[in-house]
C-alpha atoms as a PDB file:
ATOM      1  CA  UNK A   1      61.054  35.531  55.368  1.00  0.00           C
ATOM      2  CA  UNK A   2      57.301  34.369  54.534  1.00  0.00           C
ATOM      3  CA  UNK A   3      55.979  36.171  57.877  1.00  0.00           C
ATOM      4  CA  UNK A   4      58.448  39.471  57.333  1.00  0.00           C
ATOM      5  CA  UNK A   5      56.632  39.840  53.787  1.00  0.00           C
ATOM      6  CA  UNK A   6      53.529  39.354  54.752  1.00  0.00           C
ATOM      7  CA  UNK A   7      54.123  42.160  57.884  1.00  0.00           C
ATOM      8  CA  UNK A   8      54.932  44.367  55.746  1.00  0.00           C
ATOM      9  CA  UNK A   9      52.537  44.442  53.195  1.00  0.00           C
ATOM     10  CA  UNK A  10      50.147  44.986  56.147  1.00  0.00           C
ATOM     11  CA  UNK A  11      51.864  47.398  57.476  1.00  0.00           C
ATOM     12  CA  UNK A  12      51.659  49.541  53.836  1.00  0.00           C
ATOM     13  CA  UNK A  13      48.250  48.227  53.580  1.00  0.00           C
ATOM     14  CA  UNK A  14      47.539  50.332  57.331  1.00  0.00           C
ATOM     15  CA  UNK A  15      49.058  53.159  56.092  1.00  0.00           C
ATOM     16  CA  UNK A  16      47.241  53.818  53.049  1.00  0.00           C
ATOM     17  CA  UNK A  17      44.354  53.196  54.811  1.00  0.00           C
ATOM     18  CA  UNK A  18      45.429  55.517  58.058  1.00  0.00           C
ATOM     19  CA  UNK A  19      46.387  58.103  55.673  1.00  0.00           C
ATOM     20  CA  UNK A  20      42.948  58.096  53.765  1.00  0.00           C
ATOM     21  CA  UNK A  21      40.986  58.138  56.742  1.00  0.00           C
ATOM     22  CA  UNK A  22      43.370  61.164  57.935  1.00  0.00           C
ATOM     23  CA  UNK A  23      42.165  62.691  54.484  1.00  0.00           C
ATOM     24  CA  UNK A  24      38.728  62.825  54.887  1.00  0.00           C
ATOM     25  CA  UNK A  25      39.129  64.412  59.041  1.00  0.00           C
ATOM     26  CA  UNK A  26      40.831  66.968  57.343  1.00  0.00           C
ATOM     27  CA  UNK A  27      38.699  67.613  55.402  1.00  0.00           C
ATOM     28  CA  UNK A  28      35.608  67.485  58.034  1.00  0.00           C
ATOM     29  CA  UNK A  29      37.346  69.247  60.771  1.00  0.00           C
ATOM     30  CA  UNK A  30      41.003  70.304  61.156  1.00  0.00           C
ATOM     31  CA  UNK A  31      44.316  69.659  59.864  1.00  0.00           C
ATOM     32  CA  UNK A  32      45.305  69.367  64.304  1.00  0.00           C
ATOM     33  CA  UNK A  33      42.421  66.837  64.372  1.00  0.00           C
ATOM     34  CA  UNK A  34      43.437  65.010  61.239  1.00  0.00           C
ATOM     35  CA  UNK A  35      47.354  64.906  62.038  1.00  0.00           C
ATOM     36  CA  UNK A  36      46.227  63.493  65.860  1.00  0.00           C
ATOM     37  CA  UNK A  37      43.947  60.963  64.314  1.00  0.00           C
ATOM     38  CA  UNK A  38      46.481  59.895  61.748  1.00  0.00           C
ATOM     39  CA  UNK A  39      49.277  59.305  64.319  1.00  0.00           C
ATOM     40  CA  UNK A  40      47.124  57.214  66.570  1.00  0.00           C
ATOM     41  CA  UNK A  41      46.151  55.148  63.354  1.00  0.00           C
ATOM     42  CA  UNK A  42      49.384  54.886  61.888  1.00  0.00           C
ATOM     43  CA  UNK A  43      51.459  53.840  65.411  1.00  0.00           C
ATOM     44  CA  UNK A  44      48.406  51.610  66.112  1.00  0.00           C
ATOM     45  CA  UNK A  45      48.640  49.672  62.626  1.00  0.00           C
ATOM     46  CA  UNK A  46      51.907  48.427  63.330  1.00  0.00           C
ATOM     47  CA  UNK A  47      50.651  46.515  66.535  1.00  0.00           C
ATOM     48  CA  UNK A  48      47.254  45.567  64.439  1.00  0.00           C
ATOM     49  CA  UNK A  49      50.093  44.316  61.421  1.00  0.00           C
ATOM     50  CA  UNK A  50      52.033  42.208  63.791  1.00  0.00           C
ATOM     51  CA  UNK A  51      48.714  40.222  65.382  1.00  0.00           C
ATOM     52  CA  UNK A  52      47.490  40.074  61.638  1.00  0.00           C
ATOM     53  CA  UNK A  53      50.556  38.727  60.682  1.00  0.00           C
ATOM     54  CA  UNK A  54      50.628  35.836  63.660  1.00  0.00           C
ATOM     55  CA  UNK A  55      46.946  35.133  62.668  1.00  0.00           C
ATOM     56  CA  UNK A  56      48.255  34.562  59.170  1.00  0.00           C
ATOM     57  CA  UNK A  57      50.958  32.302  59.604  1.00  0.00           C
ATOM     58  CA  UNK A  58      50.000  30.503  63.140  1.00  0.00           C
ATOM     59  CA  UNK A  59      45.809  30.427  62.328  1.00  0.00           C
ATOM     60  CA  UNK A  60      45.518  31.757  65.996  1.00  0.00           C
ATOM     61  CA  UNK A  61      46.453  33.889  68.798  1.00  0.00           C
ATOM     62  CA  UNK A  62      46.895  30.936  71.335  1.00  0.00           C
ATOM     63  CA  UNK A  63      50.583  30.625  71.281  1.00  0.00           C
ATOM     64  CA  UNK A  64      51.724  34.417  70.383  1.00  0.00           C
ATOM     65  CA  UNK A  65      54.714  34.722  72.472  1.00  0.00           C
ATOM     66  CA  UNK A  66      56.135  31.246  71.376  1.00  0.00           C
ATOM     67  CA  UNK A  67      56.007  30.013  75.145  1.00  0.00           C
ATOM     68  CA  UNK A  68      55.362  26.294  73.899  1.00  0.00           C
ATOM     69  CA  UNK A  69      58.115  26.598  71.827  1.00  0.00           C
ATOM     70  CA  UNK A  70      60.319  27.842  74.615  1.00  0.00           C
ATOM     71  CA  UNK A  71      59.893  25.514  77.066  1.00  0.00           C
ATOM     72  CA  UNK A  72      59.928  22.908  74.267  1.00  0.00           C
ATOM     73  CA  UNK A  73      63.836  24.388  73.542  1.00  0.00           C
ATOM     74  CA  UNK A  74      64.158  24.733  77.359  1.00  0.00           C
ATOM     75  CA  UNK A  75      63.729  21.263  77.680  1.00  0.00           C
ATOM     76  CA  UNK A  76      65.982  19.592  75.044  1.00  0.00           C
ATOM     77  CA  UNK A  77      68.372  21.700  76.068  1.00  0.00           C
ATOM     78  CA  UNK A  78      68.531  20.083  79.967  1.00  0.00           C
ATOM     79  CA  UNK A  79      68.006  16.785  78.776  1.00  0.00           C
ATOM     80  CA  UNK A  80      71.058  17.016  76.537  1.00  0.00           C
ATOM     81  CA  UNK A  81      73.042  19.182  79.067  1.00  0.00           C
ATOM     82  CA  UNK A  82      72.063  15.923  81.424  1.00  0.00           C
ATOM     83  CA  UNK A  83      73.326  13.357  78.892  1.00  0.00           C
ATOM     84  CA  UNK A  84      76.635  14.766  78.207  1.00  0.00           C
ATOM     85  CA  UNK A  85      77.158  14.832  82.085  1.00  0.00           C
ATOM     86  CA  UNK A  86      76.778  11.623  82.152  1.00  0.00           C
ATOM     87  CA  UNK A  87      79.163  11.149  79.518  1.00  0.00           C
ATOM     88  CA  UNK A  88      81.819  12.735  81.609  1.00  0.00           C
END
């Protein structure tokens, strides 16, 4: 719940920010230049909101697909699937 939260307010936080930047192309150059450099910064923050988020909760990038975790999971998992065939 903690890390959906704090996505979120990143993701609003991106937004803001892609739709200020947007602004002020528009107002330099074109509204075709503004609307293709707000949609690049506004698809782009939710993949820059994600790795923000894991930085946030996990203090690093090192384990971002949860692959230790997995094959910690993966491993219980035989290891009890091998005791109760012994059982048997």
């Amino acid at each position: 719940m903690w890390g959906l939260i704090i996505y979120v307010t990143f993701v609003v936080i991106g937004a803001v920010v892609s739709a200020v930047i947007g602004y002020y192309v528009e107002k330099q150059t074109s509204p075709a230049v503004s609307l293709l450099v707000f949609l690049c910064l506004f698809f782009s923050n939710f993949v820059i909101a994600w790795l923000a988020t894991v930085m946030v909760i996990d203090g690093s990038l090192g384990n971002l697909l949860g692959r230790k975790e997995q094959a910690e999971a993966e491993r219980v998992g035989k290891e009890a699937m091998a005791a109760s065939e012994r059982k048997k």
